[in-house]
Structures are given as C-alpha cells and as structure tokens.
N, C-alpha and C. Protein backbone atom coordinates (compact mmCIF):
# COMPACT_ATOMS: atom_id res chain seq x y z
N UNK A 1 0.85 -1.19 0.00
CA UNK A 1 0.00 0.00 0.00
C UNK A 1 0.89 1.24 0.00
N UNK A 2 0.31 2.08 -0.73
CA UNK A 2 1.55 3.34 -1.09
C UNK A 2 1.07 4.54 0.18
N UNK A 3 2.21 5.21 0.74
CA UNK A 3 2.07 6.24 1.55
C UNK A 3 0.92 7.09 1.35
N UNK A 4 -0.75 7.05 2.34
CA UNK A 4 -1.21 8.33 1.29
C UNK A 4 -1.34 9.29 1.61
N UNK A 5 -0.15 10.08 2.55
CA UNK A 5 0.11 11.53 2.22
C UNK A 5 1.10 11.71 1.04
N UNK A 6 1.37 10.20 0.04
CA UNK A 6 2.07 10.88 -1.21
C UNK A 6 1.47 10.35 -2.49
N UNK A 7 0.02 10.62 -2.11
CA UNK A 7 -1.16 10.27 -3.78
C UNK A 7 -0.86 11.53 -3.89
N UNK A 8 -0.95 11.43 -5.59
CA UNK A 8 -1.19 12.68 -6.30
C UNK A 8 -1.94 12.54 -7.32
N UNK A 9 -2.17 13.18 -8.01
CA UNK A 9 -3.09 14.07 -9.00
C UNK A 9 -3.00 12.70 -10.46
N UNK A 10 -2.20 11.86 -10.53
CA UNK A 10 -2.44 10.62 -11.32
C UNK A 10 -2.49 9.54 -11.13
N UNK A 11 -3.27 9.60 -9.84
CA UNK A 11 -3.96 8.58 -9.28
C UNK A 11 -5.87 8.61 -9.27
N UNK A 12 -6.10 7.64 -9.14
CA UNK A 12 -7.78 7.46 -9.30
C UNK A 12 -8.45 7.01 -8.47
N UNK A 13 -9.40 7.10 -7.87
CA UNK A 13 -10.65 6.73 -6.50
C UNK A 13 -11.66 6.18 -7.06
N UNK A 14 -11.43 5.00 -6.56
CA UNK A 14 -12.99 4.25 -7.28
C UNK A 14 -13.66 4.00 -6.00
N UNK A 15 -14.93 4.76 -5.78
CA UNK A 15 -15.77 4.49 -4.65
C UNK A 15 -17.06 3.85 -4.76
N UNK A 16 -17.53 2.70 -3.89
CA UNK A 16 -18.70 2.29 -4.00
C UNK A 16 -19.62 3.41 -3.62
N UNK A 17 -21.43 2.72 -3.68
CA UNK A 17 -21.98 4.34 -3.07
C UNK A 17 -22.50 4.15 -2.09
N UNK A 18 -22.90 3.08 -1.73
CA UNK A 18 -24.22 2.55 -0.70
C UNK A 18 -23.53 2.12 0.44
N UNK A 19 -23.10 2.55 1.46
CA UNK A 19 -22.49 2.22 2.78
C UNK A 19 -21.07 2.53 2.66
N UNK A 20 -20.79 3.86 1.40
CA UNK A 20 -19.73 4.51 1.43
C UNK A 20 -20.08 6.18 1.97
N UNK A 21 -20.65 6.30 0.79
CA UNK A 21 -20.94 7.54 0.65
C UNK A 21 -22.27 8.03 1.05
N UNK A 22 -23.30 7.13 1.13
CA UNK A 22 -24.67 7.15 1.79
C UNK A 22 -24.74 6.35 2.92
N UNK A 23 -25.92 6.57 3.54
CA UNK A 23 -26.32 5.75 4.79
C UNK A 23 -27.28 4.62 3.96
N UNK A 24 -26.84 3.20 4.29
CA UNK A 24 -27.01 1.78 3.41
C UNK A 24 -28.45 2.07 4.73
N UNK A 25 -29.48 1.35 3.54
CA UNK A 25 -30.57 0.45 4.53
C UNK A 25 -30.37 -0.61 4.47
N UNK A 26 -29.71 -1.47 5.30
CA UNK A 26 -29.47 -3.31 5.04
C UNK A 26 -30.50 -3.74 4.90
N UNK A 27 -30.47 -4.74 3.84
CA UNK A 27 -31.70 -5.35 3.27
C UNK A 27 -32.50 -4.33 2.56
N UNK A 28 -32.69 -3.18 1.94
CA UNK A 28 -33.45 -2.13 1.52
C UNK A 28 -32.96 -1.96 0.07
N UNK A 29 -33.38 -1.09 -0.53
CA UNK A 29 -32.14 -0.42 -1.43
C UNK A 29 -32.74 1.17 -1.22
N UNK A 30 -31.65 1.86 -2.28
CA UNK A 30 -32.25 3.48 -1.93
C UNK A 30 -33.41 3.29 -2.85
N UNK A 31 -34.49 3.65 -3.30
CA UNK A 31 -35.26 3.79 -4.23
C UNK A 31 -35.37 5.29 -5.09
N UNK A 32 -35.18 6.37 -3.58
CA UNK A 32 -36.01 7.33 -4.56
C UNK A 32 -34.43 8.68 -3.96
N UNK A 33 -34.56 9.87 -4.72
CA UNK A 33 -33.87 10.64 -4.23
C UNK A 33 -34.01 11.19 -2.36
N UNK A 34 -35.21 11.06 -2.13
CA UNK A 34 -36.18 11.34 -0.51
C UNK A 34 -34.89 10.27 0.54
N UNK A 35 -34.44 9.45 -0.07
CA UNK A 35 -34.56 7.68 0.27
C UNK A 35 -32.86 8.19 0.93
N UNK A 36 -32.54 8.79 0.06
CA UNK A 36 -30.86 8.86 -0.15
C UNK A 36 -29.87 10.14 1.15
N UNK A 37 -29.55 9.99 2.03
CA UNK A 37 -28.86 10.36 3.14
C UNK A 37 -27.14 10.24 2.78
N UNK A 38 -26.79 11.36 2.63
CA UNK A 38 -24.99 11.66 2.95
C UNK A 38 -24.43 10.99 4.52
N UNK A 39 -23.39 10.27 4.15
CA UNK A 39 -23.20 9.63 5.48
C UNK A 39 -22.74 10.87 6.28
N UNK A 40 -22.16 11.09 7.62
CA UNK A 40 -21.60 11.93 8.30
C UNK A 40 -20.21 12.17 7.71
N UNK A 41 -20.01 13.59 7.46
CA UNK A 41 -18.40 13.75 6.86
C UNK A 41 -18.08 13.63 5.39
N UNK A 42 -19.06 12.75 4.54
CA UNK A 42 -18.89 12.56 3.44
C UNK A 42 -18.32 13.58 2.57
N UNK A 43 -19.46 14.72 2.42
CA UNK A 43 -19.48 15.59 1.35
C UNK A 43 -18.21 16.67 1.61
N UNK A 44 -17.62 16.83 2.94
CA UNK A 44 -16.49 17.17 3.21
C UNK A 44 -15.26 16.11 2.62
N UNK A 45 -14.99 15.18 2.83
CA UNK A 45 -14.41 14.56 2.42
C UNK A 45 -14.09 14.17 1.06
N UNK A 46 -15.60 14.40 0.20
CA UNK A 46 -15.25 14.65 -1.11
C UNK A 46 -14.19 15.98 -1.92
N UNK A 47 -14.23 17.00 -1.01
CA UNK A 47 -13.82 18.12 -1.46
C UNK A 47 -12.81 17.92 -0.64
N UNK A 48 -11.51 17.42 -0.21
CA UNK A 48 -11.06 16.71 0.30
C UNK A 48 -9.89 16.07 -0.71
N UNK A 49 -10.64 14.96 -0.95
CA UNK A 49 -10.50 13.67 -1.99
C UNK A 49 -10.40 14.35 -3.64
N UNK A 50 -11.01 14.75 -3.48
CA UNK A 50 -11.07 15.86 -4.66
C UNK A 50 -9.59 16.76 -4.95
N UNK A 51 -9.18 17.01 -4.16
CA UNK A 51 -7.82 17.70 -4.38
C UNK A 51 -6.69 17.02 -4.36
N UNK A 52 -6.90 15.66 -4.15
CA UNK A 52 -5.73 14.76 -4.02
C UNK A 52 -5.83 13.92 -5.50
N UNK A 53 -6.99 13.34 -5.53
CA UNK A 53 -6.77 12.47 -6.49
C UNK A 53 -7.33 13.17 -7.98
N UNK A 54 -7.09 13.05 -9.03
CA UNK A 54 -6.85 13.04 -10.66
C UNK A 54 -8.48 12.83 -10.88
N UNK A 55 -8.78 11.72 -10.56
CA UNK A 55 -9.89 11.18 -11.33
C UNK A 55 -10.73 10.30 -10.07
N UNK A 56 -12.46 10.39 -9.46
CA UNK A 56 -13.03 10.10 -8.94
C UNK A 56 -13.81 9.09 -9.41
N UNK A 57 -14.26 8.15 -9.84
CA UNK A 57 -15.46 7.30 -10.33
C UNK A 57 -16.25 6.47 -8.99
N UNK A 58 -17.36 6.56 -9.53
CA UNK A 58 -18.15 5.13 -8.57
C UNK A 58 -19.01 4.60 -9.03
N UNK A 59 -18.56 3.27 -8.13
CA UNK A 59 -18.86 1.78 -8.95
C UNK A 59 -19.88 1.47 -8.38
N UNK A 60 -20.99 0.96 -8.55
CA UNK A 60 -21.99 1.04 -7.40
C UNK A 60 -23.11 -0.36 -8.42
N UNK A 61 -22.84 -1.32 -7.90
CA UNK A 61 -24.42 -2.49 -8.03
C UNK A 61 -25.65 -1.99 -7.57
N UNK A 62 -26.66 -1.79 -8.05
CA UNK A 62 -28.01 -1.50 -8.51
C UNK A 62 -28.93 -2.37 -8.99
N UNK A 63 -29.29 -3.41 -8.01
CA UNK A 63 -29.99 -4.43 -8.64
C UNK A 63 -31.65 -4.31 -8.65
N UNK A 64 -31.57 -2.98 -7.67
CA UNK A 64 -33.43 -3.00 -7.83
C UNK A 64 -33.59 -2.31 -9.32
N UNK A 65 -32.88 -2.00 -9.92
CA UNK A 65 -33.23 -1.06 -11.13
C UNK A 65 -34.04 -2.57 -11.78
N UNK A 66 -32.93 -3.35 -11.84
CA UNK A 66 -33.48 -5.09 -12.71
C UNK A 66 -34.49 -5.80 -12.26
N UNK A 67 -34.77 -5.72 -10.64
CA UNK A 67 -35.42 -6.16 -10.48
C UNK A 67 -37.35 -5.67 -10.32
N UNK A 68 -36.99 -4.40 -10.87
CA UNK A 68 -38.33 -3.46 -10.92
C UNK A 68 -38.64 -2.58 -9.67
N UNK A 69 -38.09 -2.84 -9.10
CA UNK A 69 -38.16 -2.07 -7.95
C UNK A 69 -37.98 -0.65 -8.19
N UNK A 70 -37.11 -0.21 -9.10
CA UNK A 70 -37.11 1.18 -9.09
C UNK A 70 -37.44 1.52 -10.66
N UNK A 71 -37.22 2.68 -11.48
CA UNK A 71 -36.93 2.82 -12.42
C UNK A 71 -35.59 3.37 -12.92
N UNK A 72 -35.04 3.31 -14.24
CA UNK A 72 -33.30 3.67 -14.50
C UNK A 72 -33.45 5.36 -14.40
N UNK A 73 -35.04 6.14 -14.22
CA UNK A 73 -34.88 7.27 -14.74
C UNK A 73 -34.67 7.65 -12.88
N UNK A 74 -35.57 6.82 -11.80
CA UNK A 74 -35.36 7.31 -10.28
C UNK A 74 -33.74 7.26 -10.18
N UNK A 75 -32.90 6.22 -10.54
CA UNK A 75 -31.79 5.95 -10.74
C UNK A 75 -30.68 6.94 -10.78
N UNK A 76 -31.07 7.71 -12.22
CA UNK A 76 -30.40 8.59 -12.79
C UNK A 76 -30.86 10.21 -11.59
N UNK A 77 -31.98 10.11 -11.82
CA UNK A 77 -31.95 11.14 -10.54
C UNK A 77 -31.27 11.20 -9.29
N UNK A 78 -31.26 9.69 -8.69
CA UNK A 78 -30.54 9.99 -7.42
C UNK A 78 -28.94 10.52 -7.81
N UNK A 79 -28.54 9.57 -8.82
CA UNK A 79 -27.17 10.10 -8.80
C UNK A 79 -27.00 11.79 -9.73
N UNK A 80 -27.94 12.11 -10.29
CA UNK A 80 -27.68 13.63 -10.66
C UNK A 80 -28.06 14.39 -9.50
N UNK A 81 -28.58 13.88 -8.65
CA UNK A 81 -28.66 15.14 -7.09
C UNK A 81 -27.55 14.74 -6.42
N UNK A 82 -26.88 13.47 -6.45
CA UNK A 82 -25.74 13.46 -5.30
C UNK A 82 -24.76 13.81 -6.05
N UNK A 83 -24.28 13.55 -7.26
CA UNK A 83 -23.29 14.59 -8.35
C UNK A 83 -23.10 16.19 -8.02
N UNK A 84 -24.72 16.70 -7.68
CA UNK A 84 -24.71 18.08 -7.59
C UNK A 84 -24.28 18.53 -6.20
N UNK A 85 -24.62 17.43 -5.30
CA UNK A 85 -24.57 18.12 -4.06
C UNK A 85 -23.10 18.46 -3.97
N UNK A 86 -22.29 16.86 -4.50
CA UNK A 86 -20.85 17.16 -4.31
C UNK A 86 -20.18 18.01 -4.61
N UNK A 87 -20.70 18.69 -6.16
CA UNK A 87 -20.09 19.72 -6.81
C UNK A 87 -20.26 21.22 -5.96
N UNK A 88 -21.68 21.38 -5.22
CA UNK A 88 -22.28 22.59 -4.31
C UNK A 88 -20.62 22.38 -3.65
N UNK A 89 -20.17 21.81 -2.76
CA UNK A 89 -19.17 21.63 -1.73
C UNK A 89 -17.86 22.23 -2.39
N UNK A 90 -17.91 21.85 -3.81
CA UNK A 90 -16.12 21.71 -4.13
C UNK A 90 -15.52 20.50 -4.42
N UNK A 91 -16.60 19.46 -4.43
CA UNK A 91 -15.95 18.06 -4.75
C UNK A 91 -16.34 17.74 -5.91
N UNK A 92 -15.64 16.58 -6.42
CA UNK A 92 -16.15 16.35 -8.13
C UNK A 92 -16.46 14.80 -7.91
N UNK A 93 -17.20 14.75 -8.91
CA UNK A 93 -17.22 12.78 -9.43
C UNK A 93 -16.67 12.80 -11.12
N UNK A 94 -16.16 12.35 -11.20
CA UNK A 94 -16.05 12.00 -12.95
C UNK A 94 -16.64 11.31 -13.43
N UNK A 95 -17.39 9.80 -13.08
CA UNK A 95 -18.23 9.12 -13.99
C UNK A 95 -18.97 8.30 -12.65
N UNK A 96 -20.05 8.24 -13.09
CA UNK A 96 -20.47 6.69 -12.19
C UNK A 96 -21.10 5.80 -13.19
N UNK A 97 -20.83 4.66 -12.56
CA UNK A 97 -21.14 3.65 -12.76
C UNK A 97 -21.91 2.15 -12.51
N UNK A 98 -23.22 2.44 -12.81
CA UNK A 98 -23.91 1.49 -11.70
C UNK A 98 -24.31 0.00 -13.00
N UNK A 99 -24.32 -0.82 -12.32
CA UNK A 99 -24.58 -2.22 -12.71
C UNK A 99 -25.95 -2.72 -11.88
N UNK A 100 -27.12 -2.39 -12.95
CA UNK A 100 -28.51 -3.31 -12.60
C UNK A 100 -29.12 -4.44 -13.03
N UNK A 101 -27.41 -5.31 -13.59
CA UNK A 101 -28.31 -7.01 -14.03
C UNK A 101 -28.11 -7.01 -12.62
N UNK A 102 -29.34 -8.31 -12.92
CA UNK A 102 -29.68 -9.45 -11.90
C UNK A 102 -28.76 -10.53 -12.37
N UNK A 103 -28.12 -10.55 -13.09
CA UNK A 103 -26.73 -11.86 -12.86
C UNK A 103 -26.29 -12.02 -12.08
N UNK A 104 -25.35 -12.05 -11.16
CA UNK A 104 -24.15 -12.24 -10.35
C UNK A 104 -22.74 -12.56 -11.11
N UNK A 105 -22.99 -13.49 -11.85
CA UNK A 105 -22.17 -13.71 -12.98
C UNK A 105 -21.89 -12.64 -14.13
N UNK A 106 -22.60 -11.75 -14.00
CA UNK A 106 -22.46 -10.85 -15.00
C UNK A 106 -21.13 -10.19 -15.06
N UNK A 107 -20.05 -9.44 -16.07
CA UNK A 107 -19.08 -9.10 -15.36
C UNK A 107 -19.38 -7.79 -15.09
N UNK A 108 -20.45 -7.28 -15.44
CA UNK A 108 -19.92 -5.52 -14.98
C UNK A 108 -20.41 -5.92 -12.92
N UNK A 109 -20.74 -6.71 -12.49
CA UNK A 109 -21.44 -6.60 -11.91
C UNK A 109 -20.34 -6.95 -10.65
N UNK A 110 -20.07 -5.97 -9.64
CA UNK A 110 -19.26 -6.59 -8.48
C UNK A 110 -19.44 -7.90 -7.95
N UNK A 111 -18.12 -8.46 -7.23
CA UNK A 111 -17.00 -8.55 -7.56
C UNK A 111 -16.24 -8.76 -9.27
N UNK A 112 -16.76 -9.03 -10.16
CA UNK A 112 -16.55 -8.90 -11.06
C UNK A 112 -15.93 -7.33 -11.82
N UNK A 113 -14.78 -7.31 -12.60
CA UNK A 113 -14.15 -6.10 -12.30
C UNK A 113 -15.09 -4.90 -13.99
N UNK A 114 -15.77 -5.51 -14.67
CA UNK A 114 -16.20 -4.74 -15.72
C UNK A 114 -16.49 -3.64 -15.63
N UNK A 115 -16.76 -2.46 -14.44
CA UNK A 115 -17.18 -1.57 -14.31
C UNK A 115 -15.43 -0.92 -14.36
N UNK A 116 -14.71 -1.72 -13.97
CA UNK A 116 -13.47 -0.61 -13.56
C UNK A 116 -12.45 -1.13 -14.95
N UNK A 117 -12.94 -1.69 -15.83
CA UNK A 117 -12.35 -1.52 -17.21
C UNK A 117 -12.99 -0.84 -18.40
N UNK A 118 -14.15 -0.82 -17.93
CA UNK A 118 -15.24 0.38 -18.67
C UNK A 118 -14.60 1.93 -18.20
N UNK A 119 -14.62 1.90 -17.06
CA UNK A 119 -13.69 3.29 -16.76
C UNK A 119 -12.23 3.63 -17.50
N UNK A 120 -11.45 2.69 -17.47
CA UNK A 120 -10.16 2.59 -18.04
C UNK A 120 -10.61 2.99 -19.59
N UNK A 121 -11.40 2.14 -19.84
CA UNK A 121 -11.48 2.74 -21.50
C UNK A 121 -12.20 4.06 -21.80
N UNK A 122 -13.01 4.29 -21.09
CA UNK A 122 -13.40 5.96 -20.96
C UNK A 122 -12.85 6.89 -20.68
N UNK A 123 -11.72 6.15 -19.55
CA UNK A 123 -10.31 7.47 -19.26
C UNK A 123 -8.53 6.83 -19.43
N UNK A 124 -8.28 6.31 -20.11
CA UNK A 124 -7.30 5.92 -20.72
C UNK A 124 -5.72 6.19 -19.83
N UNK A 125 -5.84 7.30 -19.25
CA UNK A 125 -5.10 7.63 -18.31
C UNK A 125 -5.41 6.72 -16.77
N UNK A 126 -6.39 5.92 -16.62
CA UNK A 126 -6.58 5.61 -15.25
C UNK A 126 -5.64 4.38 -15.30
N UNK A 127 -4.66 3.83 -14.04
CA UNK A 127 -3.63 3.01 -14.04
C UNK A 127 -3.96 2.41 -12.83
N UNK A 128 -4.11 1.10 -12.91
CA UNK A 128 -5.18 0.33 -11.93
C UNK A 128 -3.45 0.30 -10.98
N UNK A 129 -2.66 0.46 -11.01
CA UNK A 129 -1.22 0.64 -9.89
C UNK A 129 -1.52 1.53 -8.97
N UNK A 130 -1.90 2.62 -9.62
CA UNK A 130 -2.30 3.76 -8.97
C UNK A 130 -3.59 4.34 -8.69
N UNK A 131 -4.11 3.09 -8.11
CA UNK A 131 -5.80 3.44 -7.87
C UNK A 131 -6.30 2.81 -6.81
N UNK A 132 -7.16 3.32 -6.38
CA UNK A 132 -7.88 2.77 -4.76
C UNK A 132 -8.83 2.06 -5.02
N UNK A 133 -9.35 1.49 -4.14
CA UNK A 133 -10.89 1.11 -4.57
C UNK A 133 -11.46 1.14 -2.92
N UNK A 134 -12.13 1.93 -2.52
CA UNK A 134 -12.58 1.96 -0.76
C UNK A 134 -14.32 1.50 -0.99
N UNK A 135 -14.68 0.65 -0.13
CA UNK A 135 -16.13 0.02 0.04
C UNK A 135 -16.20 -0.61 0.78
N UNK A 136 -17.40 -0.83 1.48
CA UNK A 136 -17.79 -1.33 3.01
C UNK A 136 -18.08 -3.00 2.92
N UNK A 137 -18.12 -3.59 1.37
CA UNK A 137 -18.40 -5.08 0.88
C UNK A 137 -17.11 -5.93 0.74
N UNK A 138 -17.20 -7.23 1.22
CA UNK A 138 -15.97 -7.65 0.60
C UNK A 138 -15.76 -8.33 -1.08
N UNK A 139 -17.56 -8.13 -1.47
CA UNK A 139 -17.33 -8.05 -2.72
C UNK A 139 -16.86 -6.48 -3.53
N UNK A 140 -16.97 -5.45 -2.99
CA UNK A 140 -15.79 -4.41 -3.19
C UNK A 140 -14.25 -4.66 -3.20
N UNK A 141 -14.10 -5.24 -2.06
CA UNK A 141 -12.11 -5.33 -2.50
C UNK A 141 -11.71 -6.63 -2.96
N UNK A 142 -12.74 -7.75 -3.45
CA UNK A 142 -12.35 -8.30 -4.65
C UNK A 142 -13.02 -8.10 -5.94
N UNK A 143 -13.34 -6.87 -6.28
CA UNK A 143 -13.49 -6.31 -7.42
C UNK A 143 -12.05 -5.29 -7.63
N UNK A 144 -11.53 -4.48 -6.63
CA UNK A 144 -10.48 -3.80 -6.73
C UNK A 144 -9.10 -4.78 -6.90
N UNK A 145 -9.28 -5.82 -6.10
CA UNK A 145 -8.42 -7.28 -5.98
C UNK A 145 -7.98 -7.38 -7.99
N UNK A 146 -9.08 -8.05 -8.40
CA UNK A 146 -9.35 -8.41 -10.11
C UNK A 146 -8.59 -7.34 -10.96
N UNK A 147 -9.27 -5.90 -10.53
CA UNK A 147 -8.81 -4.74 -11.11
C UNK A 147 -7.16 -4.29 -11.10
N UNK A 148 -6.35 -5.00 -9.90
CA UNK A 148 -5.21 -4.85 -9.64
C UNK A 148 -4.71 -3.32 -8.54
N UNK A 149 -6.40 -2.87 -8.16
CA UNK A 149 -6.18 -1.67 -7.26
C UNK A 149 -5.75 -2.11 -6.03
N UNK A 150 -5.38 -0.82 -5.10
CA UNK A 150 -5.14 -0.98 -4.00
C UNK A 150 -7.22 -1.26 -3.35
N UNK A 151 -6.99 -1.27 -2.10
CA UNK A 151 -7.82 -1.59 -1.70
C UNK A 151 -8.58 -1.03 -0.47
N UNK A 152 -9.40 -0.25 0.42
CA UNK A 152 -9.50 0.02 1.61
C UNK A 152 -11.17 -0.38 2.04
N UNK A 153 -11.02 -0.41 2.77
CA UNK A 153 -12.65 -1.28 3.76
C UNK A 153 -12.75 -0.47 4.70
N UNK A 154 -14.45 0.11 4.51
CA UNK A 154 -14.64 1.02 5.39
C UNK A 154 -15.49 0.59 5.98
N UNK A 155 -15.52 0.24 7.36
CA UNK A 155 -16.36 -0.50 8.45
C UNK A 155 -17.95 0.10 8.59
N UNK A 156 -18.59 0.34 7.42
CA UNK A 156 -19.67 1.71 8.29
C UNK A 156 -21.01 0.00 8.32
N UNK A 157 -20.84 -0.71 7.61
CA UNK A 157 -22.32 -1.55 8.26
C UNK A 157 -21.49 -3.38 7.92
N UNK A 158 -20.25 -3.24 7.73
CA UNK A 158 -19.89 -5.00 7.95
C UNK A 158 -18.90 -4.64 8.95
N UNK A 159 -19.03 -4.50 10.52
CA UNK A 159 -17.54 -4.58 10.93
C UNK A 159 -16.76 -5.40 11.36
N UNK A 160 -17.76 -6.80 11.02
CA UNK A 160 -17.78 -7.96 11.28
C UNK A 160 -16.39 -8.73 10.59
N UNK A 161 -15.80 -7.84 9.36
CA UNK A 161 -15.28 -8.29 8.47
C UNK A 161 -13.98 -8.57 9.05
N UNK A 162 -12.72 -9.58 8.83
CA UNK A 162 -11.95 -9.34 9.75
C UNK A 162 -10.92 -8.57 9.05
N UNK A 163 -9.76 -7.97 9.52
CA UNK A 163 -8.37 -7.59 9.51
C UNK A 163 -7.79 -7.55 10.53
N UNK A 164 -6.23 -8.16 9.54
CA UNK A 164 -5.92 -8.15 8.69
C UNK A 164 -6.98 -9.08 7.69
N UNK A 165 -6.84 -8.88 6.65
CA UNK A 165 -7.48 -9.97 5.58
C UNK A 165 -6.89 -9.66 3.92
N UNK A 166 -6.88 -10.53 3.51
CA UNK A 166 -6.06 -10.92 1.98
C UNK A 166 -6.37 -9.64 0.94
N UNK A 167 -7.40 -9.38 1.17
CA UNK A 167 -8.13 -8.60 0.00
C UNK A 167 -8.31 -7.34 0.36
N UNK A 168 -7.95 -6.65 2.17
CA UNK A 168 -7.59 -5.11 2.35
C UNK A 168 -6.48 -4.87 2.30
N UNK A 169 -6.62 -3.85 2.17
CA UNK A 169 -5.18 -3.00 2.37
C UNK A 169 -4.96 -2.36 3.87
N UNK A 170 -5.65 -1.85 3.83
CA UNK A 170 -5.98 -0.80 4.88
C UNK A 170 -7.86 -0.71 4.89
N UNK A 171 -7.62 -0.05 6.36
CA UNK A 171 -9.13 -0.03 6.97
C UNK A 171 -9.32 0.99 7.60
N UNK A 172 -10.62 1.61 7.33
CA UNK A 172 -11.16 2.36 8.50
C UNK A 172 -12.53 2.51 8.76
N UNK A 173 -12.84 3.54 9.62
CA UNK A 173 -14.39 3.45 10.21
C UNK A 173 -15.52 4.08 9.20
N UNK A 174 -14.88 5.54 8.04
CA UNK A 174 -15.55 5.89 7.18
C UNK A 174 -14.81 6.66 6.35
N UNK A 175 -15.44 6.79 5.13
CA UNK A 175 -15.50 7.88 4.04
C UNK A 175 -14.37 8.90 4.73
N UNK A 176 -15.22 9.57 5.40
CA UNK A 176 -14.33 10.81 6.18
C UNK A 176 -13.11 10.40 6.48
N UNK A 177 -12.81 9.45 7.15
CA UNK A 177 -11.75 9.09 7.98
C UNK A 177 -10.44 8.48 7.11
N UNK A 178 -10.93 7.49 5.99
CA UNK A 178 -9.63 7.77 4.97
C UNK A 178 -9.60 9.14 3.96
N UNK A 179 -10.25 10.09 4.00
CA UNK A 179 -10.07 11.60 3.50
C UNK A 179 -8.72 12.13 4.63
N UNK A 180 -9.25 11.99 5.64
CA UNK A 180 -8.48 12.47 6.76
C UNK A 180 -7.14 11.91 6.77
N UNK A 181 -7.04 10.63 6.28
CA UNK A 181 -5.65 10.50 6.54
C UNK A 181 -4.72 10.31 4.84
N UNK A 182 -5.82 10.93 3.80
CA UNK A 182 -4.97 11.23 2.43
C UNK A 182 -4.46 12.53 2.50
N UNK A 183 -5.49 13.46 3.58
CA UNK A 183 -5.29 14.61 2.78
C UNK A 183 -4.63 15.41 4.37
N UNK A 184 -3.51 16.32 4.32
CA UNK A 184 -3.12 16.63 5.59
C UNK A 184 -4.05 18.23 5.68
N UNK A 185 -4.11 18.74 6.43
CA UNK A 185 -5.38 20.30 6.51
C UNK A 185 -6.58 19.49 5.98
C-alpha cells in the first residue's frame, strides 16, 4: 500500500456508493432521491478527496433497477442530485457507474471487475497501480483485488469483516476518515 500523504493528482478513486458515501438500509435499497442520506463527513471529504486524487469514479451495483423495484430514470436522478450536491461543496465525481443485471455472474457486476475496465477505456489515463478502490463489501475489495487496485474497507455496516485480511489493504471506520488520513489540513 503506497504512503497516502504521497497520492497525487495521477492517481484514481474508485468508490462504491451505498455504505460509502450514503447511509445503506441493510436489506433495503435506496429507491427514490427522498430515500438517499450523505453519510456523516462525506461531502467534506469529497472536497477533500477531490484535491488529491486526478480522477473520482463510482462503482456502485443496482440491482433493484433489474429487479423493478425502481426505475433507470429514479436511478439517474438519485445520482444527478448526489453529483450536484458534491459539486455545491467543491468536490467532483467524474463518472459513475452502476450495474442493474440481476446476474451475479455478470461481469460488470461486483466482484466482477467490468465496471473498472469500462472506466479505463473511458479514461485511458486511469492506471489500476495507482488506484484505490474503498467500500464497506468484501465483494468491493475483490473487485479492486481483479482490477489490480489498492484496496480500503470502510467498516460503516460490515464490521464484522476481519483484519488483517487478503483482500484489504488498509481499513477504517468511514469515508471521512480515509479523507483524513490522504489529505493533511
């Protein structure tokens, strides 16, 4: 795992969204924009994260879209209000990326790494050496695992998970808290 008071600006953040960056309903999904809660610290932390790293994406499984539960257009709304909120702050996203088969097998679909080679080919500059992948699933850091990223596990609803373990790098309690220790001020 590389020092990260020495990421810079050509490096990349691939963040999950649901028990990263929002408050997860276990067993739920978000449905509607109403539905969708900034965890504590987040949106600071984006603007944050934002000044350290090059390029932001998030990878995020979406299976109620497939399974009817929602629609792709509630979908697209939630993430064009949480896009905006970040941007209100000073933080950026560059692409997201959500996966709503109902496969498991599918590859865009976590742990499976298709979402973070769809990025690579959309930004050509992204270098899976120099890239994170932080999410609260341990099908998150073996999707970053596949991808060849580094890796971080953020305890906000599995803390059950253990570390050390094969597939983290590093760990912490949230969003905020690896901001806090990329970015010094």
């Amino acid at each position: 795992m590389p020092d990260l008071k020495k990421i810079t600006r050509d490096w990349t953040l691939f963040l999950d969204r649901d028990g990263v960056i929002n408050d997860e309903k276990l067993g739920e999904y978000i449905l509607h924009w109403d539905y969708f809660i900034f965890s504590k610290g987040v949106l600071e932390a984006f603007k944050k994260l934002s000044d350290a790293f090059g390029r932001i994406i998030i990878v995020t499984n979406q299976k109620g879209v497939g399974k009817g539960l929602m629609t792709q257009e509630a979908l697209d709304t939630i993430h064009y209000e949480m896009h905006r909120e970040v941007e209100i702050v000073g933080g950026r996203i560059d692409r997201i990326y959500a996966c709503t088969d109902l496969d498991d097998e599918s590859p865009m679909r976590k742990p499976n790494h298709g979402m973070a080679l769809q990025a690579r080919k959309d930004f050509p500059e992204v270098d899976f050496t120099k890239s994170i992948m932080v999410g609260n699933k341990p099908s998150d850091m073996r999707f970053g695992r596949a991808a060849g990223m580094f890796t971080v596990f953020v305890a906000t609803t599995n803390p059950e998970v253990p570390f050390p373990h094969p597939d983290i790098d590093l760990r912490f309690a949230s969003l905020q808290e690896f901001a806090e220790a990329v970015c010094v001020g």
